[in-house]
Protein backbone atom coordinates (compact mmCIF):
# COMPACT_ATOMS: atom_id res chain seq x y z
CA UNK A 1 -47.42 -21.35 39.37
CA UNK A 2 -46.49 -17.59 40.13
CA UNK A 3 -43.96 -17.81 36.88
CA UNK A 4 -47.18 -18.65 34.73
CA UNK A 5 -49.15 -16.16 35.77
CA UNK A 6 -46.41 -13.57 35.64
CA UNK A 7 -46.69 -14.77 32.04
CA UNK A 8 -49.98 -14.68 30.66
CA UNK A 9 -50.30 -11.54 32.73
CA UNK A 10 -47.46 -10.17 30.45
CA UNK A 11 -49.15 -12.02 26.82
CA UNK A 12 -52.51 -9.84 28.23
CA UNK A 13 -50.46 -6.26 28.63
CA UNK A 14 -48.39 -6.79 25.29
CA UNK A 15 -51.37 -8.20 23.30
CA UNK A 16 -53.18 -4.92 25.04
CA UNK A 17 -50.18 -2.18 24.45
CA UNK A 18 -50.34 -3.89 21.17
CA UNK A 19 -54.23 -3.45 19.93
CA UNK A 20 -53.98 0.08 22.01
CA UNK A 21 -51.17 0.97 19.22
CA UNK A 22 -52.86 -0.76 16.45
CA UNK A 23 -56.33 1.65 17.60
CA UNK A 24 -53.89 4.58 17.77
CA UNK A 25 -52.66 4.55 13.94
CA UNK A 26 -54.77 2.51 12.05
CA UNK A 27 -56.06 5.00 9.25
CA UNK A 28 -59.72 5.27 8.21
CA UNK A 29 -60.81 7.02 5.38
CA UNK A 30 -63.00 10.30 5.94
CA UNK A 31 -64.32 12.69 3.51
CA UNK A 32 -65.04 16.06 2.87
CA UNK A 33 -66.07 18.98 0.19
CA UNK A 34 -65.83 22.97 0.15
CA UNK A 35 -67.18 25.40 -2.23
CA UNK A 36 -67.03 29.26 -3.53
CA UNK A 37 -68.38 31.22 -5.66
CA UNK A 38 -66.24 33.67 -7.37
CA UNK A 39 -68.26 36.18 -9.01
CA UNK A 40 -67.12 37.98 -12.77
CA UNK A 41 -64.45 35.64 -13.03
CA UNK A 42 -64.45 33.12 -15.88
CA UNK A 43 -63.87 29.85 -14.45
CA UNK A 44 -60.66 29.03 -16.82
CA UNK A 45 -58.78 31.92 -15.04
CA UNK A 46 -59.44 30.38 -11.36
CA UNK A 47 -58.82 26.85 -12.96
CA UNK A 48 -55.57 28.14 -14.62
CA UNK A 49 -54.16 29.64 -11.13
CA UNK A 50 -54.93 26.99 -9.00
CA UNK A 51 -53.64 24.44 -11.28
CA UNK A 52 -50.25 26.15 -10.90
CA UNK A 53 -48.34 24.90 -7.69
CA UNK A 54 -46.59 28.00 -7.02
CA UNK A 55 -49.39 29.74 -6.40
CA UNK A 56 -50.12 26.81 -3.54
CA UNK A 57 -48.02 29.15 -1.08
CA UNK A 58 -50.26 32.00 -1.51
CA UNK A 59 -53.84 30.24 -0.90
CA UNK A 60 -52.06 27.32 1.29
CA UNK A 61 -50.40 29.06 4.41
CA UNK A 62 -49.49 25.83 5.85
CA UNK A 63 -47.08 24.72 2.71
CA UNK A 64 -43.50 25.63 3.38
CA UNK A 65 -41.23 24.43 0.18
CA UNK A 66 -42.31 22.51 -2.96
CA UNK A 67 -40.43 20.74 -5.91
CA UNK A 68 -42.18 19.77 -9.05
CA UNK A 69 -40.19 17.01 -10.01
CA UNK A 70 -42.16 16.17 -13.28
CA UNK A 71 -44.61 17.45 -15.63
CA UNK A 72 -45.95 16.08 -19.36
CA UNK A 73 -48.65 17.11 -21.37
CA UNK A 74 -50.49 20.03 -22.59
CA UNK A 75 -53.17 22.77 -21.75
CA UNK A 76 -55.83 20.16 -22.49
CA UNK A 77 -54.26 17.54 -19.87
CA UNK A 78 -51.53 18.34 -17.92
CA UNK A 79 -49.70 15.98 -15.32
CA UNK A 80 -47.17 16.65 -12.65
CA UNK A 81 -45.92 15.44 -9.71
CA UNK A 82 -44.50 17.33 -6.96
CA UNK A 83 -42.79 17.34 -3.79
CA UNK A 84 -43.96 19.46 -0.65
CA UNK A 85 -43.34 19.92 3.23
CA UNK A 86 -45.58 21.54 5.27
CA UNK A 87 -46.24 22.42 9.02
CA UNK A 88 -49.50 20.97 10.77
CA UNK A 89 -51.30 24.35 11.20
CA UNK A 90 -53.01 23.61 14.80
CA UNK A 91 -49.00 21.61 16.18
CA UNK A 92 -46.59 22.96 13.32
CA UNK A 93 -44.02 21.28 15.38
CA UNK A 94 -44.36 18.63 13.49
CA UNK A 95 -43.49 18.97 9.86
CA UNK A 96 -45.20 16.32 6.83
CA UNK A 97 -43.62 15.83 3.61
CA UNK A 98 -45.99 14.85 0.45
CA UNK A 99 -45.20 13.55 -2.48
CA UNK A 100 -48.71 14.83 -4.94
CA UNK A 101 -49.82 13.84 -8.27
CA UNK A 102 -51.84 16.33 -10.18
CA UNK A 103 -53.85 15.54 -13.20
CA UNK A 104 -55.39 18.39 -14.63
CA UNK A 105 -57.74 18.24 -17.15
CA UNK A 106 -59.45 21.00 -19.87
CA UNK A 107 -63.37 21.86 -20.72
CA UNK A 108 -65.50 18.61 -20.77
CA UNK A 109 -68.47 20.38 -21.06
CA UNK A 110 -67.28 24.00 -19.79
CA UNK A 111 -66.22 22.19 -16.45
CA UNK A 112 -62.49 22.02 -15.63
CA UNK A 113 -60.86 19.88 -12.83
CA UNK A 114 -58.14 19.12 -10.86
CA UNK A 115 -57.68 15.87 -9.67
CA UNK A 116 -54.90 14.75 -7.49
CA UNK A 117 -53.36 12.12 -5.42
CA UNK A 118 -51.12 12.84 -1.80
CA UNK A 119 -48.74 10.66 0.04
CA UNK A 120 -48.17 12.45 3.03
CA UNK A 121 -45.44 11.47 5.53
CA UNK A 122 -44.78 12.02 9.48
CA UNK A 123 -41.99 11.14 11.55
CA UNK A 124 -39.22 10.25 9.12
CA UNK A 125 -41.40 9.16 6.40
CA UNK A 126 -42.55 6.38 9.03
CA UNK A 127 -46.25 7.05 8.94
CA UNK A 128 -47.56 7.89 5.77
CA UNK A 129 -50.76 8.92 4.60
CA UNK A 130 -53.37 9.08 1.40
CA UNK A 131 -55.33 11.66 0.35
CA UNK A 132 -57.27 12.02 -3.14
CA UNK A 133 -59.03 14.91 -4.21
CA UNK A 134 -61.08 16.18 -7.04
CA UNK A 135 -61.42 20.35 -7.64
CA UNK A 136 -63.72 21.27 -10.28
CA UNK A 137 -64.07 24.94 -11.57
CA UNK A 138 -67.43 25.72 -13.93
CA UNK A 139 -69.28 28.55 -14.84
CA UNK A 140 -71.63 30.17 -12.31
CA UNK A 141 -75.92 29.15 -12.99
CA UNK A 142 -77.50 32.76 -13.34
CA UNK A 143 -74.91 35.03 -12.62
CA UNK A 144 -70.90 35.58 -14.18
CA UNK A 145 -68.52 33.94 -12.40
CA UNK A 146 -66.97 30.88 -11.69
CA UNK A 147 -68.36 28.29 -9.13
CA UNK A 148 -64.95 26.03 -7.29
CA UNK A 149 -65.88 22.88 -5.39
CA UNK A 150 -63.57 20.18 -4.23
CA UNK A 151 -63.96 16.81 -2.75
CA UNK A 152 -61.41 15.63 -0.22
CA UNK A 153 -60.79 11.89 0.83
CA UNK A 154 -58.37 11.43 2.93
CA UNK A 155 -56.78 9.00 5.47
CA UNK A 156 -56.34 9.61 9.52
CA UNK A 157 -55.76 7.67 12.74
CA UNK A 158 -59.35 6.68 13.99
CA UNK A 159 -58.24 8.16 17.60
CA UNK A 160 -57.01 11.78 15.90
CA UNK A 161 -60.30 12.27 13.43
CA UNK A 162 -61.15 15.09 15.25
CA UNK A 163 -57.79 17.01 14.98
CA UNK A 164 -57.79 15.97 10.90
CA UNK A 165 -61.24 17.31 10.38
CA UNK A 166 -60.24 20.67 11.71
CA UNK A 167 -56.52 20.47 9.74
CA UNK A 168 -58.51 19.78 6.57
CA UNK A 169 -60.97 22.57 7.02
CA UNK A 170 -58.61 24.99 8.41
CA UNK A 171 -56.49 24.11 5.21
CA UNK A 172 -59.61 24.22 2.72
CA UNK A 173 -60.79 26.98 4.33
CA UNK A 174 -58.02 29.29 3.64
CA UNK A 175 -57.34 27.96 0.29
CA UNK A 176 -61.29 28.94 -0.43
CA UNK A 177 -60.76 32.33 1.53
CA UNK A 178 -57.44 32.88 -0.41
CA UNK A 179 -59.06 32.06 -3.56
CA UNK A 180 -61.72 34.37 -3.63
CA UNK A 181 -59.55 37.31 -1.93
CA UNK A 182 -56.95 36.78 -5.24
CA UNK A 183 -59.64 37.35 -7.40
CA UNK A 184 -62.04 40.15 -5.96
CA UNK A 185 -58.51 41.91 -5.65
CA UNK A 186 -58.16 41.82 -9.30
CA UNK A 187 -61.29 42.13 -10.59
């Protein structure tokens, strides 16, 4: 009698340890959307820089090393895919590495966009991650200048939502910041 409790006791823990894991990574979707306004700047040369991953490094701090390991197409409709690491900006002890696709697309009715795709990996490439995201640069309503808004969907463990909201606004945050700083610099 005491062996079958000592069992279903055991079933109960491991079925327990095992929904407590399950709660602990299982990825929900969450969304999210930033905006500047860049004034005297016509939204092609905003489009133009941030469509260039080198320039990531400059408006992303938390990037560390990137490798564009294919591009096709043409100023109209370009398309790359690259490969980055980066540190976790609020624990950079732990480093992800992405693998991105970037579609980037020319005037449809003075509007240009960005739209991209992110397979992030932690520990090992173990846990991976999905993140799409659309940027879209147009020109400003009653004043010269260029108007950039993204929208951000991306994946995170249900139990770590709060420390992925503030990674993806810290991130989007300085790559707004960084954005308009590059271009009030040069204007």
């Amino acid at each position: 009698m005491a062996r079958m409790q000592w069992k279903s006791r055991r079933t109960i823990a491991s079925f327990i340890g095992i929904l407590f894991i399950y709660i602990l990574i299982r990825a929900k979707y969450f969304e999210h959307r930033s905006f500047v306004f860049i004034p005297r700047v016509p939204p092609n040369q905003v489009w133009e820089f941030v469509a260039d991953f080198s320039n990531m490094k400059y408006l992303n701090p938390t990037i560390i090393d990137f490798n564009v390991i294919e591009e096709s197409g043409n100023y109209k409709h370009w398309k790359y895919t690259v490969e980055y690491s980066e540190k976790l900006s609020h624990w950079p002890h732990l480093p992800n590495y992405a693998l991105a696709h970037f579609d980037v697309k020319a005037p449809t009715k003075d509007m240009f966009y960005i739209y991209s795709t992110h397979r992030t990996c932690l520990f090992f490439g173990l846990y991976c991650l999905y993140t799409e995201s659309e940027f879209k640069f147009g020109p400003g309503n009653l004043t010269k200048g260029a108007t950039c808004e993204e929208y951000i969907r991306y994946q995170c463990p249900t139990l770590l939502s709060s420390f992925c909201r503030h990674e993806v606004m810290y991130q989007r945050r300085a790559i707004m910041d960084n954005l308009k700083k590059k271009f009030e610099n040069n204007v």
